[in-house]
C-alpha atoms as a PDB file:
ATOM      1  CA  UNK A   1       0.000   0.000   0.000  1.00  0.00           C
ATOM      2  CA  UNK A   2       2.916   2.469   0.323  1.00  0.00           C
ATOM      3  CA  UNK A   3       4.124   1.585  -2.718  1.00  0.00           C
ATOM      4  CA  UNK A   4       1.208   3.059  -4.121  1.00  0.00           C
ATOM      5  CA  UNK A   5       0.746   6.143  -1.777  1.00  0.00           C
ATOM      6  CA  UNK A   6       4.313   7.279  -2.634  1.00  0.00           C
ATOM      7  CA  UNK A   7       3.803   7.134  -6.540  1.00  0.00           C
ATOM      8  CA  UNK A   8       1.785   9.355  -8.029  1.00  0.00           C
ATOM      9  CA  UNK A   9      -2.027   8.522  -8.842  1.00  0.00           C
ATOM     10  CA  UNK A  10      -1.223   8.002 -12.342  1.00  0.00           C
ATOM     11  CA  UNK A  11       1.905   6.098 -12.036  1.00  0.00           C
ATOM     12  CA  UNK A  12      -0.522   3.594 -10.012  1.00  0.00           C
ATOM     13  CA  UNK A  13      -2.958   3.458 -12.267  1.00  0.00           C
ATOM     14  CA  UNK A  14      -0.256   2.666 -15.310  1.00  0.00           C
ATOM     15  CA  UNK A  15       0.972   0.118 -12.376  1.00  0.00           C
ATOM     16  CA  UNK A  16      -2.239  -1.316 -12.069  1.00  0.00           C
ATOM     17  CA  UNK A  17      -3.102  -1.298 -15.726  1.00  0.00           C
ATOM     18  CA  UNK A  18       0.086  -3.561 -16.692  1.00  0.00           C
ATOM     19  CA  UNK A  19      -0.245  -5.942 -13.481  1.00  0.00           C
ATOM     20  CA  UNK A  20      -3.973  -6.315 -15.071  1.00  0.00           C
ATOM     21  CA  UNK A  21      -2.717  -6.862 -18.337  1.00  0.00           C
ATOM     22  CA  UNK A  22      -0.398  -9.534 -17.379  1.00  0.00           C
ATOM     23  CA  UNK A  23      -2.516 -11.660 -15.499  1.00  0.00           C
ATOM     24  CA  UNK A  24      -4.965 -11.586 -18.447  1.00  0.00           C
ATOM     25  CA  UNK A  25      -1.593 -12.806 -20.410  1.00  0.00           C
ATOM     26  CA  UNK A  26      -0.880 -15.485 -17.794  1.00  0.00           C
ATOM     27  CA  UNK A  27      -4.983 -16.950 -18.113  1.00  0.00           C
ATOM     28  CA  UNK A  28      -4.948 -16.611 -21.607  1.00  0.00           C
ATOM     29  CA  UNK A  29      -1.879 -19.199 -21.751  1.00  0.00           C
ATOM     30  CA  UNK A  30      -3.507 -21.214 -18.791  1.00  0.00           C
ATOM     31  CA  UNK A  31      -6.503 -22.010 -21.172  1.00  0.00           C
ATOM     32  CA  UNK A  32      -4.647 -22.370 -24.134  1.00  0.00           C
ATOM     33  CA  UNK A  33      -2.370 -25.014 -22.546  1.00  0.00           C
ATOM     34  CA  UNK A  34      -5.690 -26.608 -20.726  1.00  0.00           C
ATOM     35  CA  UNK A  35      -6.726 -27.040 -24.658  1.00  0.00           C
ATOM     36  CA  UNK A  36      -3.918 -28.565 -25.554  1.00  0.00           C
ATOM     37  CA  UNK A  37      -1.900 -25.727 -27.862  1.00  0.00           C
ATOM     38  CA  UNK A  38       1.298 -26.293 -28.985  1.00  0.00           C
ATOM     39  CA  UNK A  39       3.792 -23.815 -26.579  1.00  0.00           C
ATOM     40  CA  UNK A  40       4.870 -21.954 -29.505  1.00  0.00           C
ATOM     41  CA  UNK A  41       1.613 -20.998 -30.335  1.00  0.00           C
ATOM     42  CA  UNK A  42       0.648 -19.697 -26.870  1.00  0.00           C
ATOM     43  CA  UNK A  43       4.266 -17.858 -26.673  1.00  0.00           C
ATOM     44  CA  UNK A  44       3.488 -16.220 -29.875  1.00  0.00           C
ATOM     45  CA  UNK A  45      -0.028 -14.854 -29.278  1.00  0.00           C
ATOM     46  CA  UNK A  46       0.539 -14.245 -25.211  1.00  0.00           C
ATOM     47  CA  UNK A  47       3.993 -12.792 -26.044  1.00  0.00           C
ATOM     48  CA  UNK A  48       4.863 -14.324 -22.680  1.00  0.00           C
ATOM     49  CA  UNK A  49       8.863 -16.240 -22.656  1.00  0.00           C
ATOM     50  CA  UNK A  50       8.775 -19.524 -23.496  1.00  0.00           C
ATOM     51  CA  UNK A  51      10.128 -20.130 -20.034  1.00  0.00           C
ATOM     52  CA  UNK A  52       6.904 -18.684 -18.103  1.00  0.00           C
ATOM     53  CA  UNK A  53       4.591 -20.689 -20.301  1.00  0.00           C
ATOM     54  CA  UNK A  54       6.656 -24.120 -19.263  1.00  0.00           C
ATOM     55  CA  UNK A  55       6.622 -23.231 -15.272  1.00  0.00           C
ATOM     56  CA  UNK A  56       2.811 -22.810 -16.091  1.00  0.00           C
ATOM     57  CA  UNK A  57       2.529 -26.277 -17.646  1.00  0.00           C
ATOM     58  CA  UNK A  58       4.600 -27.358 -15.285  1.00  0.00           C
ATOM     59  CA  UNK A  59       1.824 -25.939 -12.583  1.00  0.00           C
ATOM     60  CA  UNK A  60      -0.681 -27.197 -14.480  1.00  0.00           C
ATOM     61  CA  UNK A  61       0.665 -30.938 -14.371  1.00  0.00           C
ATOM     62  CA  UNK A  62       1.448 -30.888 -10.687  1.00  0.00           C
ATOM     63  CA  UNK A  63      -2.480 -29.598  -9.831  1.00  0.00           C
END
């Protein structure tokens, strides 16, 4: 919460906007991989490293 009080509002809200936009990016790849897509496919249309969408898999698996 400091972290936010000591930037400005719209520093936050640019924060906020990207930490939105990445989760979105990181459940888009979640259901891709639940539907069985190929991990160069869900690299190139998440734009997320290769190396992020294999720890999800690897998630994903362990559940």
């Amino acid at each position: 919460m400091k972290k936010i009080v000591s930037l400005g509002f719209d520093e936050a809200r640019a924060e906020a906007r990207a930490e939105g936009k990445a989760q979105e990016k990181f459940a888009t790849a979640k259901r891709m991989l639940a539907l069985g897509k190929s991990l160069q496919d869900i690299m190139l249309i998440t734009d997320l490293p290769m190396s992020k969408i294999q720890e999800l898999q690897a998630e994903i698996k362990s559940a």
